[in-house]
Structures are given as structure tokens and as C-alpha cells.
PDB file of N, CA and C in Angstrom:
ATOM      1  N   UNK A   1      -0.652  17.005  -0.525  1.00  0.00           N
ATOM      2  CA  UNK A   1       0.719  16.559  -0.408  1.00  0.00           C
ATOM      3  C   UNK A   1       1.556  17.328  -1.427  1.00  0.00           C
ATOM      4  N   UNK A   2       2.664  17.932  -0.647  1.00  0.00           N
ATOM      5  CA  UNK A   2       3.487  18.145  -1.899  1.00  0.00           C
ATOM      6  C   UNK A   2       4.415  17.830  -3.030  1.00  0.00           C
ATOM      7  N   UNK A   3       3.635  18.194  -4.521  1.00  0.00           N
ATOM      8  CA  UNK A   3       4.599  17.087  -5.823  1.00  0.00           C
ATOM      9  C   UNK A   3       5.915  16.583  -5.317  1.00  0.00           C
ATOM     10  N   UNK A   4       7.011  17.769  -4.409  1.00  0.00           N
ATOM     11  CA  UNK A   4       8.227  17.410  -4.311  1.00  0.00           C
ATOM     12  C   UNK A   4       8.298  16.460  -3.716  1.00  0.00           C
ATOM     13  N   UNK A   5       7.228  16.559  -1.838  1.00  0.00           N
ATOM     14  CA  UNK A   5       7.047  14.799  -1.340  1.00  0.00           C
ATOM     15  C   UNK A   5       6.914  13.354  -2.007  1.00  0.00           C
ATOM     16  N   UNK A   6       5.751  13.779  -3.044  1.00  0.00           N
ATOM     17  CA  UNK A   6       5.378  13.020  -3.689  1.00  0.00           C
ATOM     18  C   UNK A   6       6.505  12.449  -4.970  1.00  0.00           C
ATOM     19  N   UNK A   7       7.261  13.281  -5.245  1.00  0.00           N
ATOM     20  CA  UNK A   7       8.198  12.876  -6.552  1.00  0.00           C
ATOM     21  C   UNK A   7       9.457  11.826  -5.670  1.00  0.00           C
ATOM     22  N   UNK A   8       9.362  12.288  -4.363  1.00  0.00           N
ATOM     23  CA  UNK A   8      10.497  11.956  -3.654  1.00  0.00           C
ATOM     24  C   UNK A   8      10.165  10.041  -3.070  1.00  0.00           C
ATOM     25  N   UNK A   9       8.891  10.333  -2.946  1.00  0.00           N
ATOM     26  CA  UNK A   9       8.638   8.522  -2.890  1.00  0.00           C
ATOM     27  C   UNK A   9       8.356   7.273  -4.179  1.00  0.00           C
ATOM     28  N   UNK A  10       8.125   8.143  -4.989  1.00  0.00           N
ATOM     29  CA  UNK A  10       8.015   7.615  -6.594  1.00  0.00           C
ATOM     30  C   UNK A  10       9.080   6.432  -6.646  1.00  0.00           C
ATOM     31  N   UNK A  11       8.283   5.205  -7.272  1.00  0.00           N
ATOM     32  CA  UNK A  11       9.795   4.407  -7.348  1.00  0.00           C
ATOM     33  C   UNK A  11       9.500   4.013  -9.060  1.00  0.00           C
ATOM     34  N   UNK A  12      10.457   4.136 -10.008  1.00  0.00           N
ATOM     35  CA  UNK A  12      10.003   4.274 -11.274  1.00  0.00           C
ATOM     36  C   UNK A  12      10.557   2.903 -11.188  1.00  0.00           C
ATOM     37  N   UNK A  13       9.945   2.141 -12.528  1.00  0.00           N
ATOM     38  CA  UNK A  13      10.073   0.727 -13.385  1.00  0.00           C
ATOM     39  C   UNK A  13       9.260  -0.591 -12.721  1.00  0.00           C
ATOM     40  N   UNK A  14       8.385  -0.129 -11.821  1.00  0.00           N
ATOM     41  CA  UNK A  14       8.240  -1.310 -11.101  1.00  0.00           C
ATOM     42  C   UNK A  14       6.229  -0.880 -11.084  1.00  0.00           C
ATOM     43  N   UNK A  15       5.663  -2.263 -11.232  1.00  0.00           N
ATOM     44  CA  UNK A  15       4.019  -2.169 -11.215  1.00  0.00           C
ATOM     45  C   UNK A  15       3.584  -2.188 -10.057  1.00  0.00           C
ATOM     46  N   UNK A  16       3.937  -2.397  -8.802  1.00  0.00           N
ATOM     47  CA  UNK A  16       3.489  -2.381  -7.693  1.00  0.00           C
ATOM     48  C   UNK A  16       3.627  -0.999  -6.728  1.00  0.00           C
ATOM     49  N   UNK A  17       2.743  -0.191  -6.169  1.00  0.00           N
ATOM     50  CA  UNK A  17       2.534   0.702  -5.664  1.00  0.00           C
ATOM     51  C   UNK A  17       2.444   0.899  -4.413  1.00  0.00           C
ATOM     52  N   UNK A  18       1.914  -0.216  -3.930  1.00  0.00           N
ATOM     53  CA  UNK A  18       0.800  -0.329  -2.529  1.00  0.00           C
ATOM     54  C   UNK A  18       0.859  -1.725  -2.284  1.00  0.00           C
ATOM     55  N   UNK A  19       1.599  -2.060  -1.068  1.00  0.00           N
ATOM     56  CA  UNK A  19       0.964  -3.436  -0.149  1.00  0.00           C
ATOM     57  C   UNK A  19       0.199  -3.173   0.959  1.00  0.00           C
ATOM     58  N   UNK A  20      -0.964  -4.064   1.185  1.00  0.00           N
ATOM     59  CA  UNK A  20      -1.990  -3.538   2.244  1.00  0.00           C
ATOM     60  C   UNK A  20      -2.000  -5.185   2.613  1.00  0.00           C
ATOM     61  N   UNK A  21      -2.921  -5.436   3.825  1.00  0.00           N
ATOM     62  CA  UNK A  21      -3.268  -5.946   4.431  1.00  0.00           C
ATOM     63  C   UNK A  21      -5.064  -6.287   5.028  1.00  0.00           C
ATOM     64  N   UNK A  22      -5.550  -7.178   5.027  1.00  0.00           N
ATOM     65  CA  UNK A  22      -6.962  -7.528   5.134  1.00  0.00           C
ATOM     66  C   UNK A  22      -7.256  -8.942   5.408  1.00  0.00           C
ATOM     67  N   UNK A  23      -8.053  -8.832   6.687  1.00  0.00           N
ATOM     68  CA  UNK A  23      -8.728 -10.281   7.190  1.00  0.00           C
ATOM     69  C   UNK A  23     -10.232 -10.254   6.805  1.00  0.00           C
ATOM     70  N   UNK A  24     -11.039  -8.780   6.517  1.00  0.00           N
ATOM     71  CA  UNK A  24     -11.959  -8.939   5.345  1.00  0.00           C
ATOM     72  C   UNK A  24     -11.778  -7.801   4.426  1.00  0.00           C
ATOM     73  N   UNK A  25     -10.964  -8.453   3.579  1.00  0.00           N
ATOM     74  CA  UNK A  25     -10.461  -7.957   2.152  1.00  0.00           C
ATOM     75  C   UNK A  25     -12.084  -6.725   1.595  1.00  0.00           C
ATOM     76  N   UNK A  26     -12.730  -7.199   1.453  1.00  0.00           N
ATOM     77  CA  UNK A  26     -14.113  -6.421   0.787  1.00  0.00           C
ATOM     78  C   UNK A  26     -14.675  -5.295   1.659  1.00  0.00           C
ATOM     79  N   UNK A  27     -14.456  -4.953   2.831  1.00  0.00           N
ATOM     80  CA  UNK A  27     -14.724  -4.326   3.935  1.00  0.00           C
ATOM     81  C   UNK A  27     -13.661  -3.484   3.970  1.00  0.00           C
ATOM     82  N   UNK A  28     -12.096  -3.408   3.998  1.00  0.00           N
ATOM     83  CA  UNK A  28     -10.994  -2.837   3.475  1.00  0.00           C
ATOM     84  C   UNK A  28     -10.870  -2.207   2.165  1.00  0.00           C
ATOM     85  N   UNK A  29     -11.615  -2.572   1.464  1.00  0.00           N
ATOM     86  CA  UNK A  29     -10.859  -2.185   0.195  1.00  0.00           C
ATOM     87  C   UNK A  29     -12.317  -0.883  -0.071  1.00  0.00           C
ATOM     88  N   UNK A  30     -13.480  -1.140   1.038  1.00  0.00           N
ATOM     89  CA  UNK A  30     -14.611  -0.184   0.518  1.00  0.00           C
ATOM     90  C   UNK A  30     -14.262   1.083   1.385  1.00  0.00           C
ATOM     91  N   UNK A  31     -13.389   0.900   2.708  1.00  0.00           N
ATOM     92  CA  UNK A  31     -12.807   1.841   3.286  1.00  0.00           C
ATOM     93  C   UNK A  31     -11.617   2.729   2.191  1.00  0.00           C
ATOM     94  N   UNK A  32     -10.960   1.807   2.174  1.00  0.00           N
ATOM     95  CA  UNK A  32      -9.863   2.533   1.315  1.00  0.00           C
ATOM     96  C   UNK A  32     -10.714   3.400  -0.389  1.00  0.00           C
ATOM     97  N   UNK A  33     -11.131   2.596  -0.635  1.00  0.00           N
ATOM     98  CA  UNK A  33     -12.042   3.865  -1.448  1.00  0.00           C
ATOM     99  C   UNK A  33     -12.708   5.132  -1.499  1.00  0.00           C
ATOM    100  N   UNK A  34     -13.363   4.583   0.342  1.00  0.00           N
ATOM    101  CA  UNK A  34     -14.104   5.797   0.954  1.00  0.00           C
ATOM    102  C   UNK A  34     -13.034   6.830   1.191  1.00  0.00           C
ATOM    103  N   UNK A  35     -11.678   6.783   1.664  1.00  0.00           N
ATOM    104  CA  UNK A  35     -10.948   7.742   2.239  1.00  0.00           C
ATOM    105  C   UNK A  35     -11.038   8.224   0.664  1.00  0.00           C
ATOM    106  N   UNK A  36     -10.040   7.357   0.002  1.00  0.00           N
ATOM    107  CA  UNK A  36      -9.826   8.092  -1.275  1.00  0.00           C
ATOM    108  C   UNK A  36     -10.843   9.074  -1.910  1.00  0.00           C
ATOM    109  N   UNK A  37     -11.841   9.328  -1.839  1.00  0.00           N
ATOM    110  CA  UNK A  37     -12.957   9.886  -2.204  1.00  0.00           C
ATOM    111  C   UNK A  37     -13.419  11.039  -1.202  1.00  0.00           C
ATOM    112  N   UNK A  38     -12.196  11.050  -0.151  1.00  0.00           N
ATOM    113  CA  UNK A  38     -12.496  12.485   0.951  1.00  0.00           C
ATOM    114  C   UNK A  38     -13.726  12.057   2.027  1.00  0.00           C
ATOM    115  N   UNK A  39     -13.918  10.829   1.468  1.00  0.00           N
ATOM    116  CA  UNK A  39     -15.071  10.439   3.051  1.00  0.00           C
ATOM    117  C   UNK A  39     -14.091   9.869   3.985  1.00  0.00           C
ATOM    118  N   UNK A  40     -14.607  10.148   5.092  1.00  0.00           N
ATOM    119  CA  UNK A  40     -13.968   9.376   6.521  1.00  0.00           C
ATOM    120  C   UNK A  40     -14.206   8.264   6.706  1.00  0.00           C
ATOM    121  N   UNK A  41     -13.210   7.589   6.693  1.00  0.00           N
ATOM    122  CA  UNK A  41     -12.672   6.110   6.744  1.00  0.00           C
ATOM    123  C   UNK A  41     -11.829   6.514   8.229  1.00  0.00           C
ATOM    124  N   UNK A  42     -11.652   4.641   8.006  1.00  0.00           N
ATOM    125  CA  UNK A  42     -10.674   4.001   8.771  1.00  0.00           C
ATOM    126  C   UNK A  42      -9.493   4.059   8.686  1.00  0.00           C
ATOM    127  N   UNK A  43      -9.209   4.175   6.998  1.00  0.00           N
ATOM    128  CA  UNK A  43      -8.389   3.816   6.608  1.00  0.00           C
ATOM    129  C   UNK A  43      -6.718   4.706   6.343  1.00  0.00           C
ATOM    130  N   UNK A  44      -5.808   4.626   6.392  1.00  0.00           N
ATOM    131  CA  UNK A  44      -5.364   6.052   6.389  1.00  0.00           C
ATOM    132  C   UNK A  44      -4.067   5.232   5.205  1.00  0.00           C
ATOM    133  N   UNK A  45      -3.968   4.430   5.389  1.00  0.00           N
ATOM    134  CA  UNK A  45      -2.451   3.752   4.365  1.00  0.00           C
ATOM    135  C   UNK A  45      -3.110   3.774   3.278  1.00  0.00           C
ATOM    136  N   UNK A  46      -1.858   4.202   2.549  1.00  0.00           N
ATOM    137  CA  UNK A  46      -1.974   4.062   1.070  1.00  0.00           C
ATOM    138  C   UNK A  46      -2.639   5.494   0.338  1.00  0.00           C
ATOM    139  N   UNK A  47      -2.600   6.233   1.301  1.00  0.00           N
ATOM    140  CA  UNK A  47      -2.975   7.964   1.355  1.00  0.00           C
ATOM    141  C   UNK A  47      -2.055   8.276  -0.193  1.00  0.00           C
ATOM    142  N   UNK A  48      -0.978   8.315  -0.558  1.00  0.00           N
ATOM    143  CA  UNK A  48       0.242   8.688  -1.872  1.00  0.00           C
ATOM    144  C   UNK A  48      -0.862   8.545  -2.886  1.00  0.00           C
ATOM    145  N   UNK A  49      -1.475   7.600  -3.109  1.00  0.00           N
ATOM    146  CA  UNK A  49      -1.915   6.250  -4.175  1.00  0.00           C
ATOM    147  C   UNK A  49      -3.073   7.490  -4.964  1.00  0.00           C
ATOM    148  N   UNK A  50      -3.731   7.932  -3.781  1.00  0.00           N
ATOM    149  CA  UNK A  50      -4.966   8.636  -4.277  1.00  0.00           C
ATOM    150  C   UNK A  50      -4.257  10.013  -4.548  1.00  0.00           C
ATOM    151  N   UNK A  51      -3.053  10.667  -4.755  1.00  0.00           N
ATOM    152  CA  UNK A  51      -2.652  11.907  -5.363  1.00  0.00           C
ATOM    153  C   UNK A  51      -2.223  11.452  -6.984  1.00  0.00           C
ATOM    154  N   UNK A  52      -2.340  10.148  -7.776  1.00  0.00           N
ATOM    155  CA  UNK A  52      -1.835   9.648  -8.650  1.00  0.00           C
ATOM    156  C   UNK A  52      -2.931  10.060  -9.436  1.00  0.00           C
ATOM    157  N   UNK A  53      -2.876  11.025 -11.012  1.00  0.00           N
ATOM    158  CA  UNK A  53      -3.651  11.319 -11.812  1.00  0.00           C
ATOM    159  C   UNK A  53      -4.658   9.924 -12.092  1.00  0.00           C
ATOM    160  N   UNK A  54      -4.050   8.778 -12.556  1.00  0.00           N
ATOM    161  CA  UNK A  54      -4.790   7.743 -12.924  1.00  0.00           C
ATOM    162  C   UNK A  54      -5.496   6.583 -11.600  1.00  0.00           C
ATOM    163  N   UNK A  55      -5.428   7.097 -10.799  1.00  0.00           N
ATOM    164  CA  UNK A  55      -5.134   6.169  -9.623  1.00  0.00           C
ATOM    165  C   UNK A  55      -6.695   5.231  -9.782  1.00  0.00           C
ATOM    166  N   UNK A  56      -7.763   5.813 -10.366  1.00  0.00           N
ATOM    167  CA  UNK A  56      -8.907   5.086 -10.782  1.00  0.00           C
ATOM    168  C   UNK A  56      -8.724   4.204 -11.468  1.00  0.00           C
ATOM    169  N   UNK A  57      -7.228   3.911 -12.203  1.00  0.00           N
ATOM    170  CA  UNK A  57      -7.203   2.843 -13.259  1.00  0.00           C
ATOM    171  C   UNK A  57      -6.270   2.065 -12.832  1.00  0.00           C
ATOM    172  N   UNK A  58      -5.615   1.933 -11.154  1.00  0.00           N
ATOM    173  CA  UNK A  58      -4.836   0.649 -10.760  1.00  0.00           C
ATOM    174  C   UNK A  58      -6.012  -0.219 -10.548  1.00  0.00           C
ATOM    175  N   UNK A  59      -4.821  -1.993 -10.632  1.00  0.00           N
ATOM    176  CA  UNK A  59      -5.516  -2.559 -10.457  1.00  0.00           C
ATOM    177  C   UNK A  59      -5.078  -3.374  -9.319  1.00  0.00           C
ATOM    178  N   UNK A  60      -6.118  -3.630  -8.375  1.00  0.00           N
ATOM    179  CA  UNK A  60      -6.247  -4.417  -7.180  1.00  0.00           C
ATOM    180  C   UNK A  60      -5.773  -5.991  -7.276  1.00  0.00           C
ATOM    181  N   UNK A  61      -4.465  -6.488  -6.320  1.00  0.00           N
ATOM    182  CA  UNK A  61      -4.551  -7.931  -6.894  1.00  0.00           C
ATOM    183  C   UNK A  61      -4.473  -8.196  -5.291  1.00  0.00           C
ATOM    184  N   UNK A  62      -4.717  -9.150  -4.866  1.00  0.00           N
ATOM    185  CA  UNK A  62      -4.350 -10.125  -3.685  1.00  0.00           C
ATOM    186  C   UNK A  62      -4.082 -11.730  -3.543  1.00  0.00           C
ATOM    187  N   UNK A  63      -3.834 -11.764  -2.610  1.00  0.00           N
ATOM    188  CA  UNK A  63      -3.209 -13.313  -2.428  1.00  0.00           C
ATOM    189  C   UNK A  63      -3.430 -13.559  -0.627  1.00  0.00           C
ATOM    190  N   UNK A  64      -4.163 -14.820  -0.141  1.00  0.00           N
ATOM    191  CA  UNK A  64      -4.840 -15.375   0.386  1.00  0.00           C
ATOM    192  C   UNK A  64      -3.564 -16.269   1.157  1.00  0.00           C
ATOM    193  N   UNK A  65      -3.451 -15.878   2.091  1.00  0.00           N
ATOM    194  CA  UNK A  65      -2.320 -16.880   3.348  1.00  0.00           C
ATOM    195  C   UNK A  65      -2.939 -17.155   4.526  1.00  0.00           C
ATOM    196  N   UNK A  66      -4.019 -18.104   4.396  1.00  0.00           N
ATOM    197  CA  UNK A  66      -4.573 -18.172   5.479  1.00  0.00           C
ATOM    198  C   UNK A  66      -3.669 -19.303   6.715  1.00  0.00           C
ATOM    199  N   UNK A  67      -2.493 -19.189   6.496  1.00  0.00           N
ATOM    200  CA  UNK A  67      -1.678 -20.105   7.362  1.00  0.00           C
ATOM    201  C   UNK A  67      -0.192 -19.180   7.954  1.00  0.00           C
ATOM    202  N   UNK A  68      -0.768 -17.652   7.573  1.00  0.00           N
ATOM    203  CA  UNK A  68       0.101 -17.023   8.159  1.00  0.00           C
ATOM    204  C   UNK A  68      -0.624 -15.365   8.466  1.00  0.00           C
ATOM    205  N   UNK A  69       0.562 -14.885   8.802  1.00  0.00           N
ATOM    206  CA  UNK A  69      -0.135 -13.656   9.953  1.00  0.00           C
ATOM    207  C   UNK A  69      -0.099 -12.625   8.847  1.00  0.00           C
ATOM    208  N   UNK A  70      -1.478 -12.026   8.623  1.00  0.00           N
ATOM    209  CA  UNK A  70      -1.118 -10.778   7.686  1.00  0.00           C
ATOM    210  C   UNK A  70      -0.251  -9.796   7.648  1.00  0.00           C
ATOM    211  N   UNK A  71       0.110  -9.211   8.788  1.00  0.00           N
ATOM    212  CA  UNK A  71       0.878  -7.965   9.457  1.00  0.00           C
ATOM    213  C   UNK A  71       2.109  -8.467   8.994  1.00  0.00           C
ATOM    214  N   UNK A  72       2.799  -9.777   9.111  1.00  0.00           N
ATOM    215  CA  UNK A  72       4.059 -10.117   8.897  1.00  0.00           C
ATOM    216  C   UNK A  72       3.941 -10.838   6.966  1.00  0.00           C
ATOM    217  N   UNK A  73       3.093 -11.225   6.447  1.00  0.00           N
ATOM    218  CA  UNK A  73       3.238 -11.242   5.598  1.00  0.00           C
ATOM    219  C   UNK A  73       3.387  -9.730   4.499  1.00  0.00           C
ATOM    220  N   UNK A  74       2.456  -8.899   4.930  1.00  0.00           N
ATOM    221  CA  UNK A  74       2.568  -7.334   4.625  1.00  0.00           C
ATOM    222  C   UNK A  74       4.283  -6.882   5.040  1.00  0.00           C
ATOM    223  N   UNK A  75       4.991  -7.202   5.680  1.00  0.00           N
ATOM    224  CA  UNK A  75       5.760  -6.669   6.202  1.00  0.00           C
ATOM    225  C   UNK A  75       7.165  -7.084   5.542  1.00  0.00           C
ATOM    226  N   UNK A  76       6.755  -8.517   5.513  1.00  0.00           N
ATOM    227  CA  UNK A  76       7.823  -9.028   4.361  1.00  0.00           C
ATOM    228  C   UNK A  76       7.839  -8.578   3.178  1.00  0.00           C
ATOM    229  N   UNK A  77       6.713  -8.377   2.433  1.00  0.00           N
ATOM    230  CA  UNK A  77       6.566  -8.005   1.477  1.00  0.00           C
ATOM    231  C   UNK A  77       7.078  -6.502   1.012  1.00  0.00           C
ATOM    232  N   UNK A  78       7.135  -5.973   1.986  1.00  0.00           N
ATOM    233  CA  UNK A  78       7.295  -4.472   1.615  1.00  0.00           C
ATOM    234  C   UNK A  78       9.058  -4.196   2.357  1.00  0.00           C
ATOM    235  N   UNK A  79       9.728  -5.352   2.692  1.00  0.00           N
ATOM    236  CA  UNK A  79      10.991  -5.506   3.089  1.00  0.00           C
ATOM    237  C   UNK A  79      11.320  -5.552   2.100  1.00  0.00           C
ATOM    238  N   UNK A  80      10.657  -6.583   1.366  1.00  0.00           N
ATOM    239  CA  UNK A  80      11.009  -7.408   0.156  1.00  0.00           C
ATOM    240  C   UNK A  80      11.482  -6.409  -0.786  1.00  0.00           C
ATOM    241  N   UNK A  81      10.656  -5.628  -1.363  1.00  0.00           N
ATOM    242  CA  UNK A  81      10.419  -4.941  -1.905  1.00  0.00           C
ATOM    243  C   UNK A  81      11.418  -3.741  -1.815  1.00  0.00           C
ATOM    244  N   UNK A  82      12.018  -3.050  -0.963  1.00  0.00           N
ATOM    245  CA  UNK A  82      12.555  -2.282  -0.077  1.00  0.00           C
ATOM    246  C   UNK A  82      13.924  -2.710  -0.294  1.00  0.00           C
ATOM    247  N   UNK A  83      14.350  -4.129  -0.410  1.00  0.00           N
ATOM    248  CA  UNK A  83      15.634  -4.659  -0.380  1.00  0.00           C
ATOM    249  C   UNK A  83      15.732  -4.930  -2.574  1.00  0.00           C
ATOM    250  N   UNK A  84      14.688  -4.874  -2.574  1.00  0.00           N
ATOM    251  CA  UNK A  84      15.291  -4.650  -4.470  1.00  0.00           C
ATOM    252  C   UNK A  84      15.003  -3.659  -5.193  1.00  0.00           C
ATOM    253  N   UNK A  85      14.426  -2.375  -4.370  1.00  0.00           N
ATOM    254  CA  UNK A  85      14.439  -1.054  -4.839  1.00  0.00           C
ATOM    255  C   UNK A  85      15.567   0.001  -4.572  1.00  0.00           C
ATOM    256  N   UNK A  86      15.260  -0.193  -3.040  1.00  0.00           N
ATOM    257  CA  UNK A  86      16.252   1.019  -2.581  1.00  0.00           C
ATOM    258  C   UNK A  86      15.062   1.567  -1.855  1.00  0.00           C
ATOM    259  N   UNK A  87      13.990   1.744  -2.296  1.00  0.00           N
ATOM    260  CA  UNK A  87      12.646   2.544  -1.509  1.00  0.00           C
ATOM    261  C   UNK A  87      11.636   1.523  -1.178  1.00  0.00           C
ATOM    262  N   UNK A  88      10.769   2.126  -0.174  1.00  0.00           N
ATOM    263  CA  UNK A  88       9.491   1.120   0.191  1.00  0.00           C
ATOM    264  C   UNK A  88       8.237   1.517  -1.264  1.00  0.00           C
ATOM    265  N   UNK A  89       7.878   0.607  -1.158  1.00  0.00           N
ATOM    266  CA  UNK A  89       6.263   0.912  -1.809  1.00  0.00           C
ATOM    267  C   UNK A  89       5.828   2.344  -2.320  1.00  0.00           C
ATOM    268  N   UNK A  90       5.587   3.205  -2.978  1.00  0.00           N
ATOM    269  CA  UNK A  90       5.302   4.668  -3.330  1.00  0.00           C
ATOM    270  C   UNK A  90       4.188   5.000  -1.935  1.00  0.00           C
ATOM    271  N   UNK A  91       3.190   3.724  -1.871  1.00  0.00           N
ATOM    272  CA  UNK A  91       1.815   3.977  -1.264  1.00  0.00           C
ATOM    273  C   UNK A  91       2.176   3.561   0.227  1.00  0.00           C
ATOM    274  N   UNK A  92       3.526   2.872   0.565  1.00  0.00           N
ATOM    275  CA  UNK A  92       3.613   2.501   1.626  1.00  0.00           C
ATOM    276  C   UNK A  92       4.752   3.396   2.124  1.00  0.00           C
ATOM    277  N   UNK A  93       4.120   4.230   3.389  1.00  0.00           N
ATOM    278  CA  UNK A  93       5.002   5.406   4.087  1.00  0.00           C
ATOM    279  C   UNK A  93       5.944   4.329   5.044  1.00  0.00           C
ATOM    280  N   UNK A  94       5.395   3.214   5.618  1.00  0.00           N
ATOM    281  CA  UNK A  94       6.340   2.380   6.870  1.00  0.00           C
ATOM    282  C   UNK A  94       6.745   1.343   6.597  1.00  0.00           C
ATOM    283  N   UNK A  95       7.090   0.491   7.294  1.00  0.00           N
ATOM    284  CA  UNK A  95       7.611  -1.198   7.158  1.00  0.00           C
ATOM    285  C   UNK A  95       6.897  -2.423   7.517  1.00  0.00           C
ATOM    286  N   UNK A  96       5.442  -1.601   7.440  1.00  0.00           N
ATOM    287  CA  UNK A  96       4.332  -2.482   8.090  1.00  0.00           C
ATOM    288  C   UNK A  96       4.536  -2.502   9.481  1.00  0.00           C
ATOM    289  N   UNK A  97       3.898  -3.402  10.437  1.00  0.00           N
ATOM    290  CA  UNK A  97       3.433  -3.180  11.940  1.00  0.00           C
ATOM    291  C   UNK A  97       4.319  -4.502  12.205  1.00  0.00           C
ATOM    292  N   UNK A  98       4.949  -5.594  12.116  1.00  0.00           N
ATOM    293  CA  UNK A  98       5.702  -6.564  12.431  1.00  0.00           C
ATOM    294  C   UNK A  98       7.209  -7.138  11.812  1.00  0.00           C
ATOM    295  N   UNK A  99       7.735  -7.406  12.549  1.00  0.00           N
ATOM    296  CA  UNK A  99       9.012  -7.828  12.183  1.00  0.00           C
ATOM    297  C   UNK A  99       9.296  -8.916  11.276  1.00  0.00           C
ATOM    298  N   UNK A 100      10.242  -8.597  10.084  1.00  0.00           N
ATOM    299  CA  UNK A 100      10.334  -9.321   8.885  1.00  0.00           C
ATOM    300  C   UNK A 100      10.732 -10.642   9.630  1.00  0.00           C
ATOM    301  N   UNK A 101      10.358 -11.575   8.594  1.00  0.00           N
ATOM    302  CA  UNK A 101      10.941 -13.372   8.421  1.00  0.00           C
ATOM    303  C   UNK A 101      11.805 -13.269   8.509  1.00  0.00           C
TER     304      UNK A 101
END
């Protein structure tokens, strides 16, 4: 990717990088490692994350909504996010796959 792409999605002052999505969280997150590491995965979001010098030293947090739809909770979230930046997520290229709350 190129730095200039990459400088151009950068969102400075803020700890969050990457919203993802998972109905088995542990199965996702060994994909998303695998890509990161140049093996073939599934996985293709959150591709930015792994051009980050330190990117071995983020840390993974989640939160558990089992009374709502992941795709739209992902989606809010990165609206969310989107509406108090100015930019989406560094790690998130789209608006997620469903229509905000």
C-alpha cells in the first residue's frame, strides 16, 4: 500500500483503529492474523492495520451483543465513529455491510 494511501486514512488522536465483526470471535481473529502474516485467509478487512510498524502491539477489545445483529452493530459503530471524526476507522475501508440505527 502506498504511505501516501496510507497517510491519507490515518485518523490522529483517537485509540481505535479497526471495528470488525464475529459470531466466532476466536476463529476470526486466527484468520485475521493469518492474513496479516501473508497466509491466505478469509479475511480481507482490516488489511491498513497490518502496514502499521507496531501493529503486533494493538490491543484486541470486544463487546458481546448477543441481542443484536453484528453487521448493524459494526456498522453503527463505524458511523459512529465517522460522524465524530470526519473519517471512518484507519482499518475500516467501508461502512460495514448494513444500514445504520
Amino acid at each position: 500500500m502506498p504511505p501516501e494511501v496510507l497517510a491519507g486514512a490515518w485518523v490522529s488522536g483517537v485509540e481505535v483503529v479497526y471495528f470488525g465483526k464475529a459470531s466466532r470471535l476466536h476463529r476470526r481473529l486466527h484468520e485475521y492474523r493469518r492474513h496479516g502474516l501473508g497466509g491466505r485467509a478469509r479475511h480481507w478487512g482490516g488489511r491498513y492495520i497490518w502496514q502499521l510498524a507496531d501493529a503486533d502491539a494493538l490491543r484486541v477489545a470486544w463487546k458481546t451483543t448477543p441481542d443484536a445483529d453484528p453487521a448493524t452493530v459494526e456498522s453503527d459503530l463505524i458511523r459512529g465513529f465517522l460522524k465524530a471524526t470526519g473519517k471512518p476507522p484507519f482499518g475500516n475501508r467501508n461502512l460495514g455491510r448494513r444500514p445504520a440505527t
